[in-house]
N, C-alpha and C. Protein backbone atom coordinates (compact mmCIF):
# COMPACT_ATOMS: atom_id res chain seq x y z
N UNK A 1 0.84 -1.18 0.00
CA UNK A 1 0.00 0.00 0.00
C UNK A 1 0.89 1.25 0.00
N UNK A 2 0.78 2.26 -0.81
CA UNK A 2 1.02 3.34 -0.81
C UNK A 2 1.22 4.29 0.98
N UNK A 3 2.08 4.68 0.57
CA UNK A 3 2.78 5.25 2.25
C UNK A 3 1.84 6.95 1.85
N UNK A 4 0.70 6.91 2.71
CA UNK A 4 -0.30 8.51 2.53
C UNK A 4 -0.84 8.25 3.44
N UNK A 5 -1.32 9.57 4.33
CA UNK A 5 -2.62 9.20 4.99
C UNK A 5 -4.07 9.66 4.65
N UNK A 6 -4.51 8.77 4.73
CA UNK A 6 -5.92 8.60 4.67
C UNK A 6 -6.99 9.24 5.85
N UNK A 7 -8.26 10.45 5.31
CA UNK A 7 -8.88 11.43 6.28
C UNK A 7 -8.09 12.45 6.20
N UNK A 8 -7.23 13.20 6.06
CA UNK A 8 -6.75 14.48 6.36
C UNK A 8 -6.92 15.56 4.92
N UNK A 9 -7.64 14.57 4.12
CA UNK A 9 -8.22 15.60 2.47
C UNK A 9 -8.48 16.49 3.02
N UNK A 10 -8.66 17.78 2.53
CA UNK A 10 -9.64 18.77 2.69
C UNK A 10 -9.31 19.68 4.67
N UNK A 11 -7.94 19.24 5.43
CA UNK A 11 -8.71 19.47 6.89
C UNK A 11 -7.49 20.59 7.12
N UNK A 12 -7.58 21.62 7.68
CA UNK A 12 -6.23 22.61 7.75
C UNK A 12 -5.39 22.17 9.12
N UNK A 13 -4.46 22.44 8.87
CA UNK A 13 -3.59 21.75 10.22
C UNK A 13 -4.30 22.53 11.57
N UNK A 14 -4.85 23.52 11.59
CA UNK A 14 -5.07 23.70 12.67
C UNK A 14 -6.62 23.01 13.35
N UNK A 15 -7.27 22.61 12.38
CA UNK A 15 -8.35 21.85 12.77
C UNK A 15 -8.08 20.04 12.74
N UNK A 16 -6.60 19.76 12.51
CA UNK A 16 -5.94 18.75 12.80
C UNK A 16 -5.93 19.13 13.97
N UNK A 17 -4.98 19.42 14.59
CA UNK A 17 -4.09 19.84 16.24
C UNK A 17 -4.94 19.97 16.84
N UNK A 18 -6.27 20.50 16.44
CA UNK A 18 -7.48 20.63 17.56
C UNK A 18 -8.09 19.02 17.61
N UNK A 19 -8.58 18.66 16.63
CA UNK A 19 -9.00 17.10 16.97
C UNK A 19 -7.82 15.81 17.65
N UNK A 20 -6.91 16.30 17.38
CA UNK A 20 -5.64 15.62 18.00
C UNK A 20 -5.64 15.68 19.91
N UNK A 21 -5.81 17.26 19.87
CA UNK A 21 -5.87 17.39 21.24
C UNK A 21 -6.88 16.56 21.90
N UNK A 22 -8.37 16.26 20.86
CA UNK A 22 -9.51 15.91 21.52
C UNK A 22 -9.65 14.46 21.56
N UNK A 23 -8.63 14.22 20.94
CA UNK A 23 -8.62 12.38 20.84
C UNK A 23 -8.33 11.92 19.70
N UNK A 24 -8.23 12.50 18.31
CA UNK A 24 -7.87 11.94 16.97
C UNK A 24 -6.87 11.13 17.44
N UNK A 25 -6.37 10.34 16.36
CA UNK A 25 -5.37 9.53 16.25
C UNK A 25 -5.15 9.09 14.48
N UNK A 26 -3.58 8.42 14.48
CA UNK A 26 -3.48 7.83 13.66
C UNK A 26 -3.15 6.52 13.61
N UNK A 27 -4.16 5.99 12.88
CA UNK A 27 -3.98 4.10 13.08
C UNK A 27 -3.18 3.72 12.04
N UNK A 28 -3.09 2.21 11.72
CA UNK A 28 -2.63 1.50 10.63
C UNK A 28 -3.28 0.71 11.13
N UNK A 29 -4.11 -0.40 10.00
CA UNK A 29 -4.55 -1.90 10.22
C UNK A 29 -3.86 -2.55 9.59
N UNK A 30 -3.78 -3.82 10.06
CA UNK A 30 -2.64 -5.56 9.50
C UNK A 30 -3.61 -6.03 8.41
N UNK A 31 -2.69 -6.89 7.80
CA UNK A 31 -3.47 -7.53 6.93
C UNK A 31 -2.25 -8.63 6.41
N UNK A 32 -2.88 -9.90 6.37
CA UNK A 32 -1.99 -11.08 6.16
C UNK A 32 -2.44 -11.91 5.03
N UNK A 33 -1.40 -12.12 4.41
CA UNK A 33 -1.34 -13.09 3.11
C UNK A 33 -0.61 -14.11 3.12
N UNK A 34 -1.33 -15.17 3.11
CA UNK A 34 -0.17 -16.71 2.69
C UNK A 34 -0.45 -17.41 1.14
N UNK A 35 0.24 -17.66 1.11
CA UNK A 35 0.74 -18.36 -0.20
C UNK A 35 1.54 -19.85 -0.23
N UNK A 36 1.07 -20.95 0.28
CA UNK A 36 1.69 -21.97 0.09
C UNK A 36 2.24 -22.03 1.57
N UNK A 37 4.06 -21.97 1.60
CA UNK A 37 4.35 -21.80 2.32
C UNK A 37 4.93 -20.14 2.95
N UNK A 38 4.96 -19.28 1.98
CA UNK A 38 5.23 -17.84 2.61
C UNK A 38 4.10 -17.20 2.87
N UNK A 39 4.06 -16.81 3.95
CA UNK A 39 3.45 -15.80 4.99
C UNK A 39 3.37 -14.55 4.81
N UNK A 40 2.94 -13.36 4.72
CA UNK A 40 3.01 -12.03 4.55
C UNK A 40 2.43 -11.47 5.52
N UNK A 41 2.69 -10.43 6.21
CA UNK A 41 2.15 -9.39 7.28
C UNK A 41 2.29 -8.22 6.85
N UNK A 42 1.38 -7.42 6.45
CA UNK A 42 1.82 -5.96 5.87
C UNK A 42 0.57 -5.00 6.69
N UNK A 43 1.28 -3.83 6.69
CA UNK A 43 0.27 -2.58 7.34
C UNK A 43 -0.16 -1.88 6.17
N UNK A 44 -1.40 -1.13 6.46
CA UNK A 44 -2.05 -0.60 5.61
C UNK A 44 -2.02 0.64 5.28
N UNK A 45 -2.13 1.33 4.98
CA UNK A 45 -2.06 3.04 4.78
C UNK A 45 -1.83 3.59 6.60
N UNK A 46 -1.79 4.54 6.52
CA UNK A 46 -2.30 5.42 7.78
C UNK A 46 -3.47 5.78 7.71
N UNK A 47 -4.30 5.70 8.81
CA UNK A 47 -5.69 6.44 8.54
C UNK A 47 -5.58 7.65 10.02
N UNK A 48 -6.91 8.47 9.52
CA UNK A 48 -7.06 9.53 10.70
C UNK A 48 -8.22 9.31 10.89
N UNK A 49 -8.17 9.21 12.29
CA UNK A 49 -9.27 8.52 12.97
C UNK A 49 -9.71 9.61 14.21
N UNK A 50 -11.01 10.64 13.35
CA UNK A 50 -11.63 11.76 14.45
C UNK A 50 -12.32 11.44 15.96
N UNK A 51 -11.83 12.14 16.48
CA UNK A 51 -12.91 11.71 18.04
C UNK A 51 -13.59 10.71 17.65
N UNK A 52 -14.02 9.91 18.57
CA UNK A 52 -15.31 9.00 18.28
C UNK A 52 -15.97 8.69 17.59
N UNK A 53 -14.88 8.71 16.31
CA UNK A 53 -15.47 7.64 14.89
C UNK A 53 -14.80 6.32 15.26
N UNK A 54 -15.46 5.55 14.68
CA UNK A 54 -15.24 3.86 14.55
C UNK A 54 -14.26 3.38 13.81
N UNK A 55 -13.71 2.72 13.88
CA UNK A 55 -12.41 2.21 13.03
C UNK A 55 -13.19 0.92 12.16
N UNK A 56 -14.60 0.63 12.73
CA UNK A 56 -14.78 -0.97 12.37
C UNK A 56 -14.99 -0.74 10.56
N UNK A 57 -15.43 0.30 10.30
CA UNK A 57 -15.60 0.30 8.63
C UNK A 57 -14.28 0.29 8.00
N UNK A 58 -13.10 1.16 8.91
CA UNK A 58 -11.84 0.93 7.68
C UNK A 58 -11.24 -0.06 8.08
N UNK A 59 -11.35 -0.65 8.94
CA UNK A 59 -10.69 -2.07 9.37
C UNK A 59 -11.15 -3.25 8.44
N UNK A 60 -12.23 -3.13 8.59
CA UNK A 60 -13.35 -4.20 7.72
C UNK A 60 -12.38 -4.83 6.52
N UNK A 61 -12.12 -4.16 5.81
CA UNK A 61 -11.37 -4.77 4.14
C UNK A 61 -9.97 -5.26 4.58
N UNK A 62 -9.33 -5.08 5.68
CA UNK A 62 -8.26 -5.71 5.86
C UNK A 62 -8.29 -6.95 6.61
N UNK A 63 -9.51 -6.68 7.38
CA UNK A 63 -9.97 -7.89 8.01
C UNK A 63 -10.10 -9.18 7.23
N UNK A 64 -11.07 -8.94 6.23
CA UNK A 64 -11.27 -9.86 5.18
C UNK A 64 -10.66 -10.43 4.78
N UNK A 65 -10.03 -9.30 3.65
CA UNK A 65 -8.26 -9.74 3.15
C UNK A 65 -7.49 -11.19 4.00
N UNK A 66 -7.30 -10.60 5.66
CA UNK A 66 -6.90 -11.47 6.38
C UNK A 66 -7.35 -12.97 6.50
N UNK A 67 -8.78 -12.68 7.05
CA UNK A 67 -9.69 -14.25 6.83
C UNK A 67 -9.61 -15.06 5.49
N UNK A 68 -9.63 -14.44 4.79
CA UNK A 68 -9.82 -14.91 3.40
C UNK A 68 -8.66 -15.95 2.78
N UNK A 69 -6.99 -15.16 3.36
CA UNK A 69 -6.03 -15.27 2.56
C UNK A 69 -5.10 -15.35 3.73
N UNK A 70 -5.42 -15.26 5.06
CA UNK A 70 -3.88 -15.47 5.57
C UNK A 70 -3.87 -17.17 6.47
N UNK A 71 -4.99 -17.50 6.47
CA UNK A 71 -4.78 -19.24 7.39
C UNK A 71 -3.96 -19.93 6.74
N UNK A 72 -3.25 -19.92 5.29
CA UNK A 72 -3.05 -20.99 4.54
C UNK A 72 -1.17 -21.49 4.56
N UNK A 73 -0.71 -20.43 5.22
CA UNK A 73 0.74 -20.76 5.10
C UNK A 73 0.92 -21.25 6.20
N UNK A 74 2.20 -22.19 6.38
CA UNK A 74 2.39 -22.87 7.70
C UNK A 74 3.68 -22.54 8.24
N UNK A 75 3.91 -22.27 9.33
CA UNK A 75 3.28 -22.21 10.10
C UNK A 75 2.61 -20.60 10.67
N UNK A 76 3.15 -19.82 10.08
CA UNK A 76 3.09 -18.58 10.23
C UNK A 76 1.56 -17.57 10.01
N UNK A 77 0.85 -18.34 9.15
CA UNK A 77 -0.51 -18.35 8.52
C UNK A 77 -1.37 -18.16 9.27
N UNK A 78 -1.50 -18.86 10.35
CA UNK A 78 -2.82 -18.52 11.42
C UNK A 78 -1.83 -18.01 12.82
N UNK A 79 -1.12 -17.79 12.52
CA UNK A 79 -0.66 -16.94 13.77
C UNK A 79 -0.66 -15.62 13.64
N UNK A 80 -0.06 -14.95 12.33
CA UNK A 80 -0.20 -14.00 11.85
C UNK A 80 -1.72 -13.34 11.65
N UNK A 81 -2.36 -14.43 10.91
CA UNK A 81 -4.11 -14.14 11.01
C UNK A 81 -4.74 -13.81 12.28
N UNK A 82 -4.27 -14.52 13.27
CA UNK A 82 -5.06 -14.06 14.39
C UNK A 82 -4.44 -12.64 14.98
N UNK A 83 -3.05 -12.63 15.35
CA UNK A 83 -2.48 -11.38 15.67
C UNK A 83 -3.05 -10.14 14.48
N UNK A 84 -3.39 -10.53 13.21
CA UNK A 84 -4.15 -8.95 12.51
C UNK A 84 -5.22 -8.94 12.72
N UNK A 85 -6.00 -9.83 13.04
CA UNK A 85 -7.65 -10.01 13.67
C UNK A 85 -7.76 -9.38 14.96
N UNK A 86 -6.74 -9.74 16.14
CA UNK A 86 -6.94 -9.00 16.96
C UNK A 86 -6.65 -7.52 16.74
N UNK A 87 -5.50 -7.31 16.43
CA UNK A 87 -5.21 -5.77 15.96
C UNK A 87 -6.06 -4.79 15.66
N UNK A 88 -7.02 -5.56 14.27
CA UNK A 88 -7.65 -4.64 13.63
C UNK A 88 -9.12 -4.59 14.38
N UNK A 89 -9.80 -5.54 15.42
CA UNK A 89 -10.93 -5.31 16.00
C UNK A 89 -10.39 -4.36 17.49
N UNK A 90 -9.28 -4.25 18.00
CA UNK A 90 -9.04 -3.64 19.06
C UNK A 90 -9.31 -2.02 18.12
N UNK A 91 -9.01 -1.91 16.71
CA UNK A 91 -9.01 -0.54 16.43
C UNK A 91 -7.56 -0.14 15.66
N UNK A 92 -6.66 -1.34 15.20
CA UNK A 92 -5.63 -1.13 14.61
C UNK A 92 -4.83 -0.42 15.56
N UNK A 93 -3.26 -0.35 15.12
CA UNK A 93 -2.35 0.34 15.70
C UNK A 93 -2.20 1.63 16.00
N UNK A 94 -1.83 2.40 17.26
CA UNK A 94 -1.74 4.06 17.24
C UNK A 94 -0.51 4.32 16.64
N UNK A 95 -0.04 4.80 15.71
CA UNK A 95 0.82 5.56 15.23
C UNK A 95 1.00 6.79 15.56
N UNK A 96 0.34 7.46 16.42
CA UNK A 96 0.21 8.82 16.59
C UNK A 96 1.32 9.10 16.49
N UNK A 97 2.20 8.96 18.05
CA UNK A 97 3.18 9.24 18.67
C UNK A 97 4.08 9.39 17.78
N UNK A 98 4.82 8.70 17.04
CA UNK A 98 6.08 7.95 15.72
C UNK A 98 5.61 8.77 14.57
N UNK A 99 4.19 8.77 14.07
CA UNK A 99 3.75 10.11 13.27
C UNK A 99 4.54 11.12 13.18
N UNK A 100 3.74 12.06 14.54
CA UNK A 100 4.51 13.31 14.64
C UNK A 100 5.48 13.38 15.04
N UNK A 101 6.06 12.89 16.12
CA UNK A 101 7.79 12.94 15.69
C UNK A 101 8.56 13.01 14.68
N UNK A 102 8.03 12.14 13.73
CA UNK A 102 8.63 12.03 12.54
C UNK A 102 8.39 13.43 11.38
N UNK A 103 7.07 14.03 11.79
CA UNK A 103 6.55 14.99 11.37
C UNK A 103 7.57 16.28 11.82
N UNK A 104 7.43 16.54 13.10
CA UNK A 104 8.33 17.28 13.67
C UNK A 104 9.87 17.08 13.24
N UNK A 105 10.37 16.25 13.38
CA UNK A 105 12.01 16.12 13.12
C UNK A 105 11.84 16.10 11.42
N UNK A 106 11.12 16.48 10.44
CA UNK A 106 11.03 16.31 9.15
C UNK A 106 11.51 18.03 9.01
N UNK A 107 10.27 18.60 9.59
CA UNK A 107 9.90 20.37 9.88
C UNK A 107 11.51 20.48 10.71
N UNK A 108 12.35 20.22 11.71
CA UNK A 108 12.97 21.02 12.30
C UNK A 108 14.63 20.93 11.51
N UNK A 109 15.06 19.67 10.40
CA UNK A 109 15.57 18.94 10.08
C UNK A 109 16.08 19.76 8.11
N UNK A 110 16.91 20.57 8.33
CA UNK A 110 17.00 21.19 6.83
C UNK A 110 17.09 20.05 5.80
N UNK A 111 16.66 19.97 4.43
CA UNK A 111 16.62 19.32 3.22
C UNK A 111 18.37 19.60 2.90
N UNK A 112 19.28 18.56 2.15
CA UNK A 112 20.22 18.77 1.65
C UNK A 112 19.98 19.42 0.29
């Protein structure tokens, strides 16, 4: 998947920093692929996730993905499947933190 985040179309940074303060976050959901015997674990875009919206709709398609396509490799296949199953129903990963740091040290950090 393409390295972008997903939700921040259209939003000015300062009505970012305000929903941030209020609880936004940025997730990533898992998603696992087997093939025979290789295993795959990959994260998904970044998403922005406003106050007290649900993650269960953008989780949903990785979920699938997962059920669908990750039990089949051994041994790694349903271990991996279950660790992105749990992931993505807890609400996927917070990235927040590692985000903006990275955001910040990008901004404080001159271009060669």
């Amino acid at each position: 998947m393409a390295n972008r985040i997903i939700g921040i179309e259209n939003i000015s940074v300062e009505e970012l920093n305000r929903e941030l303060q209020r609880g936004g976050k940025f997730v990533v959901f898992e998603y696992c692929i087997s093939i025979i015997i290789l295993t795959f674990k990959r994260p998904s875009s970044v998403y922005f996730i406003r106050t007290g919206e649900s993650t269960v709709g953008k989780s949903l398609k990785f979920s699938l993905i997962t059920l669908l396509l990750g039990w089949w490799g051994i041994p790694w296949g349903p271990i991996y499947t279950i660790g992105s199953l749990i992931t993505n129903i807890r609400g996927g990963k917070d990235v927040t933190e590692e985000l903006l740091a990275t955001l910040e040290q990008a901004s404080v950090t001159p271009s060669p």
